[in-house]
Protein backbone atom coordinates (compact mmCIF):
# COMPACT_ATOMS: atom_id res chain seq x y z
CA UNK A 1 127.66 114.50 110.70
CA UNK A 2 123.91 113.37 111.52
CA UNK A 3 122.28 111.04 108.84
CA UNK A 4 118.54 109.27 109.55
CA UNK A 5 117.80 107.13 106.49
CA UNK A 6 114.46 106.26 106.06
CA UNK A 7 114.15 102.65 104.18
CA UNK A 8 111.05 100.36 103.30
CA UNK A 9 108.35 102.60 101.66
CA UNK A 10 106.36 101.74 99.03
CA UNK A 11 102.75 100.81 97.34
CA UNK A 12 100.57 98.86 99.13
CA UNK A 13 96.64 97.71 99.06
CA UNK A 14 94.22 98.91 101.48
CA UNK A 15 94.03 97.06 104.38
CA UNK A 16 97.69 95.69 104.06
CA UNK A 17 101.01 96.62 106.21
CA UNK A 18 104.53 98.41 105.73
CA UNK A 19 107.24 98.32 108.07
CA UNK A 20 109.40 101.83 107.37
CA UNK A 21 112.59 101.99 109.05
CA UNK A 22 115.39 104.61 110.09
CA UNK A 23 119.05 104.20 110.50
CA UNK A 24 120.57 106.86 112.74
CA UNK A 25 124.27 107.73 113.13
CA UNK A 26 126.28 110.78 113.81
CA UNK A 27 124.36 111.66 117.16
CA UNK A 28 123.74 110.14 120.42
CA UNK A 29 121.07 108.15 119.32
CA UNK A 30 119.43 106.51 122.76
CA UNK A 31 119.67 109.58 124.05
CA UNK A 32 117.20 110.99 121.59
CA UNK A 33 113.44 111.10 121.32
CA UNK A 34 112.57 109.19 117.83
CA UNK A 35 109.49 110.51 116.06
CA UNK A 36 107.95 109.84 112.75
CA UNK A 37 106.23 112.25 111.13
CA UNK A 38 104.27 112.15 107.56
CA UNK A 39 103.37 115.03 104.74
CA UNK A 40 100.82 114.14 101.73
CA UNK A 41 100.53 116.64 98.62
CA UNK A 42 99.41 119.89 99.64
CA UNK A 43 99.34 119.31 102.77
CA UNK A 44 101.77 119.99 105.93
CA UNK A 45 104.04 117.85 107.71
CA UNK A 46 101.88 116.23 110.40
CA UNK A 47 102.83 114.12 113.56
CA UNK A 48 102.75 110.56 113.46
CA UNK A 49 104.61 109.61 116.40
CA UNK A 50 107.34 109.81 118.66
CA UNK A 51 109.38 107.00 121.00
CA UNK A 52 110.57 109.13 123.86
CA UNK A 53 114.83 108.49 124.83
CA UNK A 54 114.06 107.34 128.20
CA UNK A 55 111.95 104.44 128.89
CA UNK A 56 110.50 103.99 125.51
CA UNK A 57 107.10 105.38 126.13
CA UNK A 58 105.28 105.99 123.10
CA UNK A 59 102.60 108.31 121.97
CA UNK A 60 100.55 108.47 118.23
CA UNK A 61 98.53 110.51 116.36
CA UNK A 62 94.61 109.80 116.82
CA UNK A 63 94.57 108.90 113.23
CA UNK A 64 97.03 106.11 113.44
CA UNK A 65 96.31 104.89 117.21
CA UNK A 66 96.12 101.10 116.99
CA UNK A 67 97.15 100.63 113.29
CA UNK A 68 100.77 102.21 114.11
CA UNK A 69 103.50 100.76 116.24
CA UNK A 70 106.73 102.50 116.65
CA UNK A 71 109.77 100.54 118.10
CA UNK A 72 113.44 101.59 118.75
CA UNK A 73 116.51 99.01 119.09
CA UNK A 74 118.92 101.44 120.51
CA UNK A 75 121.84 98.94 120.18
CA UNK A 76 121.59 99.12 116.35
CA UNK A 77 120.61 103.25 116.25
CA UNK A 78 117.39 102.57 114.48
CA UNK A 79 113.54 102.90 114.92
CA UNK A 80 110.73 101.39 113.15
CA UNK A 81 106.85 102.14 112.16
CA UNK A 82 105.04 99.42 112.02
CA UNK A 83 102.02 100.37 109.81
CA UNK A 84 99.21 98.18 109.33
CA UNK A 85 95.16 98.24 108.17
CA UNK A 86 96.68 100.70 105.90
CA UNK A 87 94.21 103.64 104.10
CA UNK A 88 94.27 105.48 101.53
CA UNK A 89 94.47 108.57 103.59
CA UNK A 90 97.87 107.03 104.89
CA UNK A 91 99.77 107.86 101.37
CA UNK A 92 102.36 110.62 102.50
CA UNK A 93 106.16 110.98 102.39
CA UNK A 94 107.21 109.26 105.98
CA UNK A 95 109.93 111.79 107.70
CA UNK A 96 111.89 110.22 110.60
CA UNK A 97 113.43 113.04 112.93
CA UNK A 98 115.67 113.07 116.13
CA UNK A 99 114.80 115.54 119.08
CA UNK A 100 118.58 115.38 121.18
CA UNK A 101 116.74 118.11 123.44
CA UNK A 102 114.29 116.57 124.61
CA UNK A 103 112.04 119.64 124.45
CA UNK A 104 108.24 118.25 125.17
CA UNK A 105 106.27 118.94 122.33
CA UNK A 106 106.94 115.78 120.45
CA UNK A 107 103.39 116.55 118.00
CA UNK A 108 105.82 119.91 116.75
CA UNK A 109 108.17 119.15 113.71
CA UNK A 110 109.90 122.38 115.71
CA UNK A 111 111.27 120.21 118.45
CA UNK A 112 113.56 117.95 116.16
CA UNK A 113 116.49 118.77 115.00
CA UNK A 114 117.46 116.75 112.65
CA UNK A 115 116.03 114.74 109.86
CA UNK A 116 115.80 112.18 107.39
CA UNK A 117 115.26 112.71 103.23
CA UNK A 118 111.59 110.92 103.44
CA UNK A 119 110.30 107.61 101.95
CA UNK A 120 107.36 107.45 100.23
CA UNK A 121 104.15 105.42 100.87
CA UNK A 122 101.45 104.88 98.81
CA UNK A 123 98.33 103.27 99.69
CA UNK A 124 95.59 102.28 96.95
CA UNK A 125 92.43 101.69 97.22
């Protein structure tokens, strides 16, 4: 059975950093594109971004570019998002998902397959 387990969410002042982290298991986990993904109140889920299987290259939204670092450690099935100069705008439930397929359109919530419950964030201002 899959499980991603999102950990490390929480309130935070502008300006300041979270680390939110997923534990993967179940699936073949460096074989699988990472990707976080976020969803505030009324609004939809929304790419964050994605640490592709093979070589590690990375892409981000344009809203978090340079604030937001994604990492993988493949030996312990787990990725991180680094989040810092935090903003208001930021507060969303954080998704982690897993794309096994490899399917290209890592900015889709469509190309993962399986996913975590969601940790909150909260960012005052």
């Amino acid at each position: 059975q899959v499980q991603l387990v999102e950990s490390g969410g929480g309130l935070v002042q502008a300006g300041g950093s979270l680390r939110v982290s997923c534990a993967a298991s179940g699936l073949s986990f460096s074989n699988c594109n990472m990707g976080w993904f976020r969803q505030a109140p009324g609004k939809e889920r929304e790419f964050v971004a994605v640490i592709r299987w093979s070589g590690g290259s990375t892409d981000y939204a344009d809203s978090v570019k340079g604030r937001f670092f994604i990492s993988r450690d493949n030996a312990k099935n787990t990725v991180v998002l680094q989040m810092n100069s935090l903003k208001p705008e930021d507060t969303a439930v954080y998704y982690c998902a897993a794309d096994p397929r490899h399917g290209g359109y890592y900015y889709r919530a469509s190309a993962y397959d399986y996913w975590g419950q969601g940790t909150q964030v909260t960012v005052s201002s």
